[in-house]
C-alpha atoms as a PDB file:
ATOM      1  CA  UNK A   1     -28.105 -39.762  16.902  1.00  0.00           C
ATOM      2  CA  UNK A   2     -27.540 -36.290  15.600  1.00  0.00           C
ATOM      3  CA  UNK A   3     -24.724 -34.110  16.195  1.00  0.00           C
ATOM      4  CA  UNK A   4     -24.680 -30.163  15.962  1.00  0.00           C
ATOM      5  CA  UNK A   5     -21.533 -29.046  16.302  1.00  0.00           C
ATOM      6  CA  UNK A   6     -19.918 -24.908  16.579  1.00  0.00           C
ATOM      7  CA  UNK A   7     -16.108 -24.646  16.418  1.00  0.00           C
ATOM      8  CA  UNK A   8     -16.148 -20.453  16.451  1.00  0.00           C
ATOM      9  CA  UNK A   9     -16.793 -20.671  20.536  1.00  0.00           C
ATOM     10  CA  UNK A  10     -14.268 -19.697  23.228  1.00  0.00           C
ATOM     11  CA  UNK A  11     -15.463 -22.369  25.740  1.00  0.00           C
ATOM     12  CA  UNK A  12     -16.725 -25.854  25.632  1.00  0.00           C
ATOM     13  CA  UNK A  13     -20.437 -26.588  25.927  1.00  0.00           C
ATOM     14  CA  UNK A  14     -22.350 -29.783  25.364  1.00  0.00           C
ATOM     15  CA  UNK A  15     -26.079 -30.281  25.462  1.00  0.00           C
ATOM     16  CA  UNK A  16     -27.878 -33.890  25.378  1.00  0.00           C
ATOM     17  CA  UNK A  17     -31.257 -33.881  24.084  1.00  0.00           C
ATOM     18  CA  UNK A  18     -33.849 -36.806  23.156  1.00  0.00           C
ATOM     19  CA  UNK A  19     -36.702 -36.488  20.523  1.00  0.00           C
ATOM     20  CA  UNK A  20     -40.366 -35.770  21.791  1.00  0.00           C
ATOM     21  CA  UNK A  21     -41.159 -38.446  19.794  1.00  0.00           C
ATOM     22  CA  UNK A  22     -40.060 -41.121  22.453  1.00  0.00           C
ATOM     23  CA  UNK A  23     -43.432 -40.513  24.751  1.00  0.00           C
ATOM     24  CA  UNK A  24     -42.146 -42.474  27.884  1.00  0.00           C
ATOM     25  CA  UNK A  25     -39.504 -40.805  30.064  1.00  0.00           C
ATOM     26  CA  UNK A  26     -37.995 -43.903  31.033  1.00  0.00           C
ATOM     27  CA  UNK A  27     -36.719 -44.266  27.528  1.00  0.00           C
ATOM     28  CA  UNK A  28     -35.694 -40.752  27.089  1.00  0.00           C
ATOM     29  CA  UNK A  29     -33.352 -40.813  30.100  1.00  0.00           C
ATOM     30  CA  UNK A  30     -31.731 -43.854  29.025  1.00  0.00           C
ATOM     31  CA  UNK A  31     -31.181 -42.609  25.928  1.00  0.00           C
ATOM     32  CA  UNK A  32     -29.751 -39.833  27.682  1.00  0.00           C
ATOM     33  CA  UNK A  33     -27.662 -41.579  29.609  1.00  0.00           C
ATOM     34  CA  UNK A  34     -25.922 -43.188  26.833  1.00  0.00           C
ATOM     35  CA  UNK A  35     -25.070 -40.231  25.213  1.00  0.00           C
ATOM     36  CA  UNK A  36     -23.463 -38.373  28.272  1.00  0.00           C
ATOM     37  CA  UNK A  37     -21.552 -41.829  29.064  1.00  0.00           C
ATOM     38  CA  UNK A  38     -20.656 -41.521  25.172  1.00  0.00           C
ATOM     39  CA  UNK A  39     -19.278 -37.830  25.685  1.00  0.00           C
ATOM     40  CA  UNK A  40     -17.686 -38.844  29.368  1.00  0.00           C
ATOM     41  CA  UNK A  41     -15.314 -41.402  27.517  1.00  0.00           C
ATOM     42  CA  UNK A  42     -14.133 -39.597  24.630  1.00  0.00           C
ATOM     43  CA  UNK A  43     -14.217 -36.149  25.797  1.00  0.00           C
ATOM     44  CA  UNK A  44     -10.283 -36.126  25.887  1.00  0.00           C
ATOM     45  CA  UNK A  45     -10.193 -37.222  22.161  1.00  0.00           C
ATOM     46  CA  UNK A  46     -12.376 -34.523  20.934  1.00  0.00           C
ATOM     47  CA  UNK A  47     -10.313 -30.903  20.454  1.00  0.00           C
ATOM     48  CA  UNK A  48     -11.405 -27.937  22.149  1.00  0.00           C
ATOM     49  CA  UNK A  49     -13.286 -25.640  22.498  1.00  0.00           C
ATOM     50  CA  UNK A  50     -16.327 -26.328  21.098  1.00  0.00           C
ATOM     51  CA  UNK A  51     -19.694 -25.956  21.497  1.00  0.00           C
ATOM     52  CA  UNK A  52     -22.135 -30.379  20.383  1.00  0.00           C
ATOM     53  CA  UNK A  53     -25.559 -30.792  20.862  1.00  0.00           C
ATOM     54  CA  UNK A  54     -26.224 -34.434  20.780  1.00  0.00           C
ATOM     55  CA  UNK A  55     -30.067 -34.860  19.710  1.00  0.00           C
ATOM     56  CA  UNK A  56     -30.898 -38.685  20.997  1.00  0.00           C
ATOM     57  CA  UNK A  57     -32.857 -40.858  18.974  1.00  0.00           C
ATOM     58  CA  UNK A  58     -34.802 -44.021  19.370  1.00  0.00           C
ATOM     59  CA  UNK A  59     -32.275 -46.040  17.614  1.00  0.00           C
ATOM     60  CA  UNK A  60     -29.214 -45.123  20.291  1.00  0.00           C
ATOM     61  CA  UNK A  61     -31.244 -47.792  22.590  1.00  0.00           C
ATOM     62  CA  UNK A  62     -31.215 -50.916  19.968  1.00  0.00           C
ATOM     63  CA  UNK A  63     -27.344 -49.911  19.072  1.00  0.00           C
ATOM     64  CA  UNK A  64     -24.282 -51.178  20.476  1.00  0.00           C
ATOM     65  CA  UNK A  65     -22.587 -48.935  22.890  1.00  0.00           C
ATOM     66  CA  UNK A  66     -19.043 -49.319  21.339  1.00  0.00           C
ATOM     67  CA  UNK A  67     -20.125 -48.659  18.002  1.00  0.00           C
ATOM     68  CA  UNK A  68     -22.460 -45.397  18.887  1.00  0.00           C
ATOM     69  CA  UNK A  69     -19.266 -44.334  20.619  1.00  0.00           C
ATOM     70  CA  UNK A  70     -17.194 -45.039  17.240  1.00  0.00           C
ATOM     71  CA  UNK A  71     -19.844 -43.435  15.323  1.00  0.00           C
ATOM     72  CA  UNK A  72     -19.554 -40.291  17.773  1.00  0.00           C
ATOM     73  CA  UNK A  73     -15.631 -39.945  17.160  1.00  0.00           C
ATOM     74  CA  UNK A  74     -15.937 -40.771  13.314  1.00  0.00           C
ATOM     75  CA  UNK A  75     -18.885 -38.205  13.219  1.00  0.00           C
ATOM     76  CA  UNK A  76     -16.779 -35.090  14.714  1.00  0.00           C
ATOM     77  CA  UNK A  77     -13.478 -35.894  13.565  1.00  0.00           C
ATOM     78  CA  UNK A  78     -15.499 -35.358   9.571  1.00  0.00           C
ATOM     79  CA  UNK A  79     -16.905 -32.198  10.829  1.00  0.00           C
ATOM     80  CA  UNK A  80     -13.754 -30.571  12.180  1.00  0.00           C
ATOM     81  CA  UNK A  81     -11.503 -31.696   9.104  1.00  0.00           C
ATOM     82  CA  UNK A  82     -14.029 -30.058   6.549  1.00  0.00           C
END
């Protein structure tokens, strides 16, 4: 998973996204589905505003859901201390 993240916003915005590359849609919405349930349960941990694209990849589907989601909050909290 890849995170793309603006902090100079006014308002909070998040897009989910999955790679072309994945050719069956079935996949692509799962993936997709992990990622907003991902952003649903830690959306109170993450400050505000700001403006995350989360760009889906294949290997979101083999992962463990608990550690994608520890990945997510290790991932930000980097970007917003630097």
């Amino acid at each position: 998973m890849d995170l793309v993240v603006r902090t100079d916003v006014s308002d909070a915005k998040v897009l989910f996204t999955v790679s072309k590359k994945i050719r069956k849609n079935v996949l692509r919405n799962r993936i997709k589905r992990r990622l907003r349930e991902i952003y649903r349960l830690s959306q109170y941990e993450i400050p505000s505003p700001l403006h995350i694209a989360m760009i889906g990849k294949a290997g979101v589907l083999e992962a463990n859901f608990h550690d994608l989601q520890i990945e997510f909050l290790k991932t930000l909290s980097k970007i917003m201390d630097s």
